[in-house]
Every structure is written in C-alpha cells, then in structure tokens.
Protein backbone atom coordinates (compact mmCIF):
# COMPACT_ATOMS: atom_id res chain seq x y z
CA UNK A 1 -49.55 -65.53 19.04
CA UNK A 2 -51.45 -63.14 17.36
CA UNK A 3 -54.13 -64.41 14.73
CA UNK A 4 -56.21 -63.41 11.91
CA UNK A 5 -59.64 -62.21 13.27
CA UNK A 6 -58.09 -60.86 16.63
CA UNK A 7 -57.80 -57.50 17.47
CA UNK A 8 -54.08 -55.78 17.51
CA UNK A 9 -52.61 -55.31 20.60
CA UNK A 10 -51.54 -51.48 20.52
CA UNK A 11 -48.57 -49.92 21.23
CA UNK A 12 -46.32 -47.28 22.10
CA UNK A 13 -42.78 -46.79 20.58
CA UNK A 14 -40.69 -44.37 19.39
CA UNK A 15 -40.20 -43.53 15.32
CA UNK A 16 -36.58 -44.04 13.85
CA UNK A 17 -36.39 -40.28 12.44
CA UNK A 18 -34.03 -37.86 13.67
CA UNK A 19 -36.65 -35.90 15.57
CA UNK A 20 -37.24 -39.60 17.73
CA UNK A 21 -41.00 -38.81 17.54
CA UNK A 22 -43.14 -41.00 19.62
CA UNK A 23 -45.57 -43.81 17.41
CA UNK A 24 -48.64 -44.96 19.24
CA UNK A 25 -50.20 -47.51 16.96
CA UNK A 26 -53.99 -46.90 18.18
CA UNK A 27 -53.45 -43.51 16.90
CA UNK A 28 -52.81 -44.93 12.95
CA UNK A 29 -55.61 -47.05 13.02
CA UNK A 30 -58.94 -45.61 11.64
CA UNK A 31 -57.36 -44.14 8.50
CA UNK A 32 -57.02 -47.56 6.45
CA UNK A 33 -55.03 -50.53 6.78
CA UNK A 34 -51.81 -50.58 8.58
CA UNK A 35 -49.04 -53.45 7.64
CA UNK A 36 -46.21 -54.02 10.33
CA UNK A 37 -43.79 -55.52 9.28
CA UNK A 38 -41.39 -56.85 12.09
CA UNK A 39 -37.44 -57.29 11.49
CA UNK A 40 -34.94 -58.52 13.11
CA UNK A 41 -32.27 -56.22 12.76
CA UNK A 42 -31.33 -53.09 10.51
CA UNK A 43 -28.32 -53.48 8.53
CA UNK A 44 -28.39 -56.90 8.21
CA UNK A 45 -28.46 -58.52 4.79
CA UNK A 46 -32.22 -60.16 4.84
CA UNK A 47 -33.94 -57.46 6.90
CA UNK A 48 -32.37 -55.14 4.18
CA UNK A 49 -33.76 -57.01 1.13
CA UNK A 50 -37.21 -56.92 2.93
CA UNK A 51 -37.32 -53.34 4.17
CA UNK A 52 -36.07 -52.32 0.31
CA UNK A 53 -38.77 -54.75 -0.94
CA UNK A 54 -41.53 -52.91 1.03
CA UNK A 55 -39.46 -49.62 -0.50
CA UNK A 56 -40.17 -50.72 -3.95
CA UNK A 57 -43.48 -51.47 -3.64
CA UNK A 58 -44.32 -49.00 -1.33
CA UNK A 59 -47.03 -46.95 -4.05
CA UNK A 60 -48.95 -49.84 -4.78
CA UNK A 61 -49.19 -49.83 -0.65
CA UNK A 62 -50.46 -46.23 -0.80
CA UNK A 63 -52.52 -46.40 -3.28
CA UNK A 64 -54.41 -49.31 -1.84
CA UNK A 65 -54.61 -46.55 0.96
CA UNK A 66 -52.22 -48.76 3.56
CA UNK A 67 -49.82 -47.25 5.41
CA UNK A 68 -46.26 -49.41 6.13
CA UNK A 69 -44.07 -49.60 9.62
CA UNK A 70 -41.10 -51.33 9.57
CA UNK A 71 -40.59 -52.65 13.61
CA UNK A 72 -37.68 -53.76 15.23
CA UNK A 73 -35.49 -53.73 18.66
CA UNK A 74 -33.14 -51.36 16.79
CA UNK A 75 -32.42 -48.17 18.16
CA UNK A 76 -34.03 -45.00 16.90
CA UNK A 77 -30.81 -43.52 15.27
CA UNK A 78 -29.69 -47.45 13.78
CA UNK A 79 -33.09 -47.12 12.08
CA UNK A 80 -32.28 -43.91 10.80
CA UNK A 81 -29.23 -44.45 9.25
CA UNK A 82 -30.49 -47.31 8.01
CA UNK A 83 -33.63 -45.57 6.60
CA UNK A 84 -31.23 -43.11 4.86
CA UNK A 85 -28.83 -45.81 3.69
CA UNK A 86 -31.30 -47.86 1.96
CA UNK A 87 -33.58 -44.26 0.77
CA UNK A 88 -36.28 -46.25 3.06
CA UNK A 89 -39.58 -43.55 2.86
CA UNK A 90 -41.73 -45.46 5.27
CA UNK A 91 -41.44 -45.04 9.04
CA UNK A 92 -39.72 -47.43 10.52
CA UNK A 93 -40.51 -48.00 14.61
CA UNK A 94 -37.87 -48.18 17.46
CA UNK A 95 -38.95 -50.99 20.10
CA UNK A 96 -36.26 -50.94 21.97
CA UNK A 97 -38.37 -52.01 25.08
CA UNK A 98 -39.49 -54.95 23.18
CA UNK A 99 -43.10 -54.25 24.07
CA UNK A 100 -44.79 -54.49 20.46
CA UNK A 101 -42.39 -57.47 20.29
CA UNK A 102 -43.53 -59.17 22.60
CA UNK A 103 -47.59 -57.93 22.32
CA UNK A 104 -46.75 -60.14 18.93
CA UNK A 105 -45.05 -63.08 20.78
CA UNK A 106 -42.47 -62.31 18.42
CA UNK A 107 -39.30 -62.79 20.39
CA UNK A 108 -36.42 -64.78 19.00
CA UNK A 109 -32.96 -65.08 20.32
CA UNK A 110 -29.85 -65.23 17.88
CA UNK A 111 -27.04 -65.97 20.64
CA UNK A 112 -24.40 -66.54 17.82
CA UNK A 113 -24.87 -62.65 16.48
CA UNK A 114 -25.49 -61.88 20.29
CA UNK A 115 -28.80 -60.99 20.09
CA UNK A 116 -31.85 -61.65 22.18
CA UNK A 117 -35.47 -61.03 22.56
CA UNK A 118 -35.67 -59.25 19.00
CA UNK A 119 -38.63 -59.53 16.74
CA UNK A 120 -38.74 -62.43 14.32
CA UNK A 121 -39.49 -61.50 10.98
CA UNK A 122 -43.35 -61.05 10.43
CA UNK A 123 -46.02 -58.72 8.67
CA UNK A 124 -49.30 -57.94 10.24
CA UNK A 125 -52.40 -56.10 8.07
CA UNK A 126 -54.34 -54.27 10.39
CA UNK A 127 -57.94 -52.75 8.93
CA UNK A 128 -59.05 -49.76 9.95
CA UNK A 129 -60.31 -51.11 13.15
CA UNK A 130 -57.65 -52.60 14.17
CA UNK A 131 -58.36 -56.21 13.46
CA UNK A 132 -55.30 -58.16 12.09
CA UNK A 133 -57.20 -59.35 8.61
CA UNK A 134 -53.73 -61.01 7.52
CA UNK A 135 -50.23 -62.97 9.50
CA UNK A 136 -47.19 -64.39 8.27
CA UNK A 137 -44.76 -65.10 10.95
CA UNK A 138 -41.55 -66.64 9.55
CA UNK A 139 -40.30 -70.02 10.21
CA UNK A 140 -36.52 -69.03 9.78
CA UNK A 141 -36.25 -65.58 9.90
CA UNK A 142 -33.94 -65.60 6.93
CA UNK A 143 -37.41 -65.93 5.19
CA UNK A 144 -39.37 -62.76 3.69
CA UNK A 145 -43.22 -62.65 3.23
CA UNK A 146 -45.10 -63.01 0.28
CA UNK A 147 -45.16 -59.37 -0.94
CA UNK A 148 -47.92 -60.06 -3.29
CA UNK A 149 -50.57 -61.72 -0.67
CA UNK A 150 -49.64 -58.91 1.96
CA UNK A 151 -50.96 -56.56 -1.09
CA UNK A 152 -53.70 -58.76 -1.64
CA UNK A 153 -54.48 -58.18 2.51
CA UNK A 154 -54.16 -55.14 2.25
CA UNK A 155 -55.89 -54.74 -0.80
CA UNK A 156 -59.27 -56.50 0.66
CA UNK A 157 -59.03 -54.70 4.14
C-alpha cells in the first residue's frame, strides 16, 4: 500500500476526453501538488457525489495551485460522458489496464455488480516531487474522503 512519505509510483494512462490523449503522471509532477482521486466506477451513484464534490470545490484546488485527476478502470469514452454529464472540468484518467490501480494496491472486486480488479475509492496528494504528503483509502468504498483535510494536504504541500 502506498504511504505518506513514499514516493508515487508513476504511471501511464490514457485521459477520458474525446481526443483519448495519453496522461503520464511523472510528467504533472513538478508544477505543484497533484490529488488522485481513485473511483470505482463512473455513473454510479457514490463515485458521482465524489467526482461532483471535487467539481464544486475544484477553485479552492486551483488556487492552492493543485491540480485534480479523477482515476478509474472506466473506459476513456464512459469517462467522458460522464465528465459531460456531471459538467466535470477536471481530467479524469482511463486505467483500463489497471496499472495505476494496482501501483496503489487499490484493487477491489464487486462480483455482485460484476466487477473486478477496479480501484477502491481513495485520494492521494502528491507534492511537487512526487512524494504522497497525504492517503485516505476507503474502508467501504461507499465512503468519500474528507474534502476539507485533502485541501488542507494540499494546502501544506
């Protein structure tokens, strides 16, 4: 599991735009903090509340000079109709290989809904060098963070 004071395992994905543009994570570190916040699934009723509660707060992210991800196993056009849906301005990033995922040890399985090896729900604070300065990792992934002390990460990165 990843941990406060270790350095983030990078990654490559792929961005849930309609262009599909690739997302390395080593390139977005450098330029301030970077939260990632991991979700289960778009579309779904607590992912949606979290990725719209990221939404609404999203200037007090930017101003702190952080820059939000939203990651999940969903496909790059699910996240962009999901993006669109919800008026979701941050990217959100397609890890459909499940390598972030499980970089993160974040794999869960849901076998009633079907699904397996997606990301539990979690939010990583990078700094600018890439060292996680904050971790939530939910117990039931029904749970959202604390918005507030992700800020307050962020905030102190």
């Amino acid at each position: 599991m990843v941990s406060t004071g270790d350095s983030a395992p990078t990654f490559t994905a792929t961005l849930g735009t309609s262009d599909h543009e690739s997302f390395d994570l080593a390139d977005e570190l450098g330029e301030g903090p970077v939260v990632l916040a991991f979700f289960p699934g778009a579309f779904t009723p607590p992912c949606t509340n979290e990725m719209v509660a990221f939404q609404e707060r999203l200037e007090h992210f930017e101003d702190a000079g952080a820059t939000v991800y939203g990651v999940s196993a969903d496909s790059p056009f699910s996240q962009g109709a999901f993006r669109e849906e919800h008026g979701i301005e941050f990217d959100l990033v397609s890890d459909m290989a499940g390598d972030a995922i499980g970089a993160y040890d974040l794999e869960i399985d849901i076998p009633d809904l079907g699904l397996f090896d997606i990301a539990n729900r979690a939010v990583f604070v990078l700094d600018g060098d890439g060292t996680v300065v904050y971790e939530w990792v939910a117990e039931d992934p029904t749970n959202e963070p604390d918005y507030g002390a992700v800020l307050e990460a962020v905030e102190s990165a």
